[in-house]
N, C-alpha and C. Protein backbone atom coordinates (compact mmCIF):
# COMPACT_ATOMS: atom_id res chain seq x y z
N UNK A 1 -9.80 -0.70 1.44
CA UNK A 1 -10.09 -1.35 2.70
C UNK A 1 -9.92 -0.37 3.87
N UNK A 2 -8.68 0.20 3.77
CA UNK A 2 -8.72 1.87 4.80
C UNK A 2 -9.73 2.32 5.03
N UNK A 3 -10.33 3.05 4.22
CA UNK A 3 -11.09 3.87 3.98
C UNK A 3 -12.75 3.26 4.96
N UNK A 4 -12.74 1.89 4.42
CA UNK A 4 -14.10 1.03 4.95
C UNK A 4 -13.95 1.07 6.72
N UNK A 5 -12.69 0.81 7.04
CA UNK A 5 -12.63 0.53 8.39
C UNK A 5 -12.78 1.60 9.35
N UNK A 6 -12.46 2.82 8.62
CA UNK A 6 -12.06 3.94 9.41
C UNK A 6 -13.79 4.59 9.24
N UNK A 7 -15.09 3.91 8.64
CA UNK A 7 -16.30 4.67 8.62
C UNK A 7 -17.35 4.09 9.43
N UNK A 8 -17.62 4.78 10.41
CA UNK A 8 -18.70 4.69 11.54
C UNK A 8 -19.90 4.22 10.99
N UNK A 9 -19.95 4.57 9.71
CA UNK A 9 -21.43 4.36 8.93
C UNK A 9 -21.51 2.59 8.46
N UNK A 10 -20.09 2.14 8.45
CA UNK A 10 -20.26 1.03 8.02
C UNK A 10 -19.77 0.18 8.99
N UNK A 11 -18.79 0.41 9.92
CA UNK A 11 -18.50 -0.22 10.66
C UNK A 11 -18.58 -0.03 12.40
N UNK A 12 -19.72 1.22 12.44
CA UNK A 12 -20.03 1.43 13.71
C UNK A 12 -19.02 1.42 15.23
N UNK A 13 -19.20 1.01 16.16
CA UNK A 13 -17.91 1.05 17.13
C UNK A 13 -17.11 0.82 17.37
N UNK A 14 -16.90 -0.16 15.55
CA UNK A 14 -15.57 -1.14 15.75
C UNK A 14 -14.68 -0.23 14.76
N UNK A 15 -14.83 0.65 14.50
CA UNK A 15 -13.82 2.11 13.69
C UNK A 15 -12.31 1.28 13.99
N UNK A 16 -10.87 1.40 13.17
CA UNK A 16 -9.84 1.52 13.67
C UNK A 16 -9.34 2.38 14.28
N UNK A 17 -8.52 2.05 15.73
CA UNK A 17 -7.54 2.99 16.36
C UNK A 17 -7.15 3.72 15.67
N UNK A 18 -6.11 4.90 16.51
CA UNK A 18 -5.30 5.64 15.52
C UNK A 18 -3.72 4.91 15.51
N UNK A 19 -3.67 3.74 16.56
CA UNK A 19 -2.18 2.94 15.83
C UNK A 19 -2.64 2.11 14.75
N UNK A 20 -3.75 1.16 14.83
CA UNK A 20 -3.83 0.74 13.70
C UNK A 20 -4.40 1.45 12.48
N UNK A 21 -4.94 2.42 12.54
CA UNK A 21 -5.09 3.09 11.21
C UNK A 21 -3.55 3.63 10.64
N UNK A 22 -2.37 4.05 11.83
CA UNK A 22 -1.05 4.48 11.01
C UNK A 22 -0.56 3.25 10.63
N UNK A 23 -0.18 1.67 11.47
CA UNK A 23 0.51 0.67 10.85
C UNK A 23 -0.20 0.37 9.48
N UNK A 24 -1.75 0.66 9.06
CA UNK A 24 -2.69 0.40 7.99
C UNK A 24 -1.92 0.89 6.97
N UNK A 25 -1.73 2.21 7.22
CA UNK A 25 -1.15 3.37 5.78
C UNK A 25 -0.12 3.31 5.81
N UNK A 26 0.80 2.63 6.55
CA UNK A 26 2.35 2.50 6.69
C UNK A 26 2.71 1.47 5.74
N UNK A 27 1.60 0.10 6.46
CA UNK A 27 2.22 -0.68 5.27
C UNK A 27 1.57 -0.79 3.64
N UNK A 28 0.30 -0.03 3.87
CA UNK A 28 0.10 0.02 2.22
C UNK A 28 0.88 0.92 1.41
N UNK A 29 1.70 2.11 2.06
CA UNK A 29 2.66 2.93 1.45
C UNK A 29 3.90 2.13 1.12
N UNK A 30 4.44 1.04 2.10
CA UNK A 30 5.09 0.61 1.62
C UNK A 30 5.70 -0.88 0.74
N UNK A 31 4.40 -1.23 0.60
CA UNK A 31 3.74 -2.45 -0.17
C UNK A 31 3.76 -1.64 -1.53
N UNK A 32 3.16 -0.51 -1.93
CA UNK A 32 2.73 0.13 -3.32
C UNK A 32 4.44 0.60 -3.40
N UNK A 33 5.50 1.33 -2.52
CA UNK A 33 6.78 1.47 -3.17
C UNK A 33 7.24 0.27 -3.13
N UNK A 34 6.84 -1.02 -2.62
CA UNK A 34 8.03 -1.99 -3.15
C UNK A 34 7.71 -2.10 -4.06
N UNK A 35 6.16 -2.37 -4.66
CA UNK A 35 5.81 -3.48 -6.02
C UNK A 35 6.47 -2.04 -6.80
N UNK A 36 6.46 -0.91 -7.05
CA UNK A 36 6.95 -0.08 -7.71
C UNK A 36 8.29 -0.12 -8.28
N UNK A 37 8.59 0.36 -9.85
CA UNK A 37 9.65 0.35 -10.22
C UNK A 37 10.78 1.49 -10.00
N UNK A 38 11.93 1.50 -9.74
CA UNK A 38 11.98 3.01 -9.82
C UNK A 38 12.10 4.04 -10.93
N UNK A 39 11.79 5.21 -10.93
CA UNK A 39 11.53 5.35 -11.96
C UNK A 39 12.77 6.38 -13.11
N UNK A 40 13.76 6.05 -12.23
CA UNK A 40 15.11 6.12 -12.88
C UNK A 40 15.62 5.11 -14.22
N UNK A 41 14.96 4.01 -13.03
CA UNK A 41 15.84 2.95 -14.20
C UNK A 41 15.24 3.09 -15.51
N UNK A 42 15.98 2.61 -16.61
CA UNK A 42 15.62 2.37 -18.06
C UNK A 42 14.63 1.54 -18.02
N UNK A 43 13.99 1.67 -19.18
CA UNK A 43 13.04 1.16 -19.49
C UNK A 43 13.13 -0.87 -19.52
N UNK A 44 14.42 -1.02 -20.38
CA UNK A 44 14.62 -2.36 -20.97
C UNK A 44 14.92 -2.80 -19.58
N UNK A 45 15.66 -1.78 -18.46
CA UNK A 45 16.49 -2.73 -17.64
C UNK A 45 15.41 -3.09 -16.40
N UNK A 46 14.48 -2.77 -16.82
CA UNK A 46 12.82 -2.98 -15.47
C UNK A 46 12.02 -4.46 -16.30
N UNK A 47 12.39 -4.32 -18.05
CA UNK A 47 11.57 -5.29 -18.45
C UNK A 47 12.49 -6.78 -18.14
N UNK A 48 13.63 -6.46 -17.99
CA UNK A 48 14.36 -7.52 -17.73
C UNK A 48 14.46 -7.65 -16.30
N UNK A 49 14.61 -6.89 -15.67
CA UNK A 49 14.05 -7.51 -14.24
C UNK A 49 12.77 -8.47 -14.02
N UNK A 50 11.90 -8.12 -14.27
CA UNK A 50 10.47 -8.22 -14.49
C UNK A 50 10.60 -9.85 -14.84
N UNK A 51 11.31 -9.85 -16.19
CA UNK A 51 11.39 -11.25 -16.44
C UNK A 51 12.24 -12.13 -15.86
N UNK A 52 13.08 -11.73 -14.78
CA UNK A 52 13.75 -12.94 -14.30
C UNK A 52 12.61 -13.55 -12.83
N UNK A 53 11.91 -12.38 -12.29
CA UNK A 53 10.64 -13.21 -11.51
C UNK A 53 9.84 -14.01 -11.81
């Protein structure tokens, strides 16, 4: 969706700012590290997390 908003070709004069293009990548950076596991933890102890959601 970034990518679409930020192209003149498709979205002509309505391009995103450059604040909303950083809050854009701010929160998809930090949307993709929450859903992320870390990647310390053990294996079993992510599948059991996993299953108490």
């Amino acid at each position: 969706m970034m990518p679409m908003t930020n192209d003149r070709k498709v979205m002509g004069e309505r391009v995103d700012g450059r604040l909303t293009n950083i809050l854009g990548w701010v929160t998809t950076g930090v949307t993709f590290l929450e859903r992320s596991p870390p990647k310390w933890m053990p294996f079993g102890v992510r599948e059991r997390e996993k299953s108490k959601t």
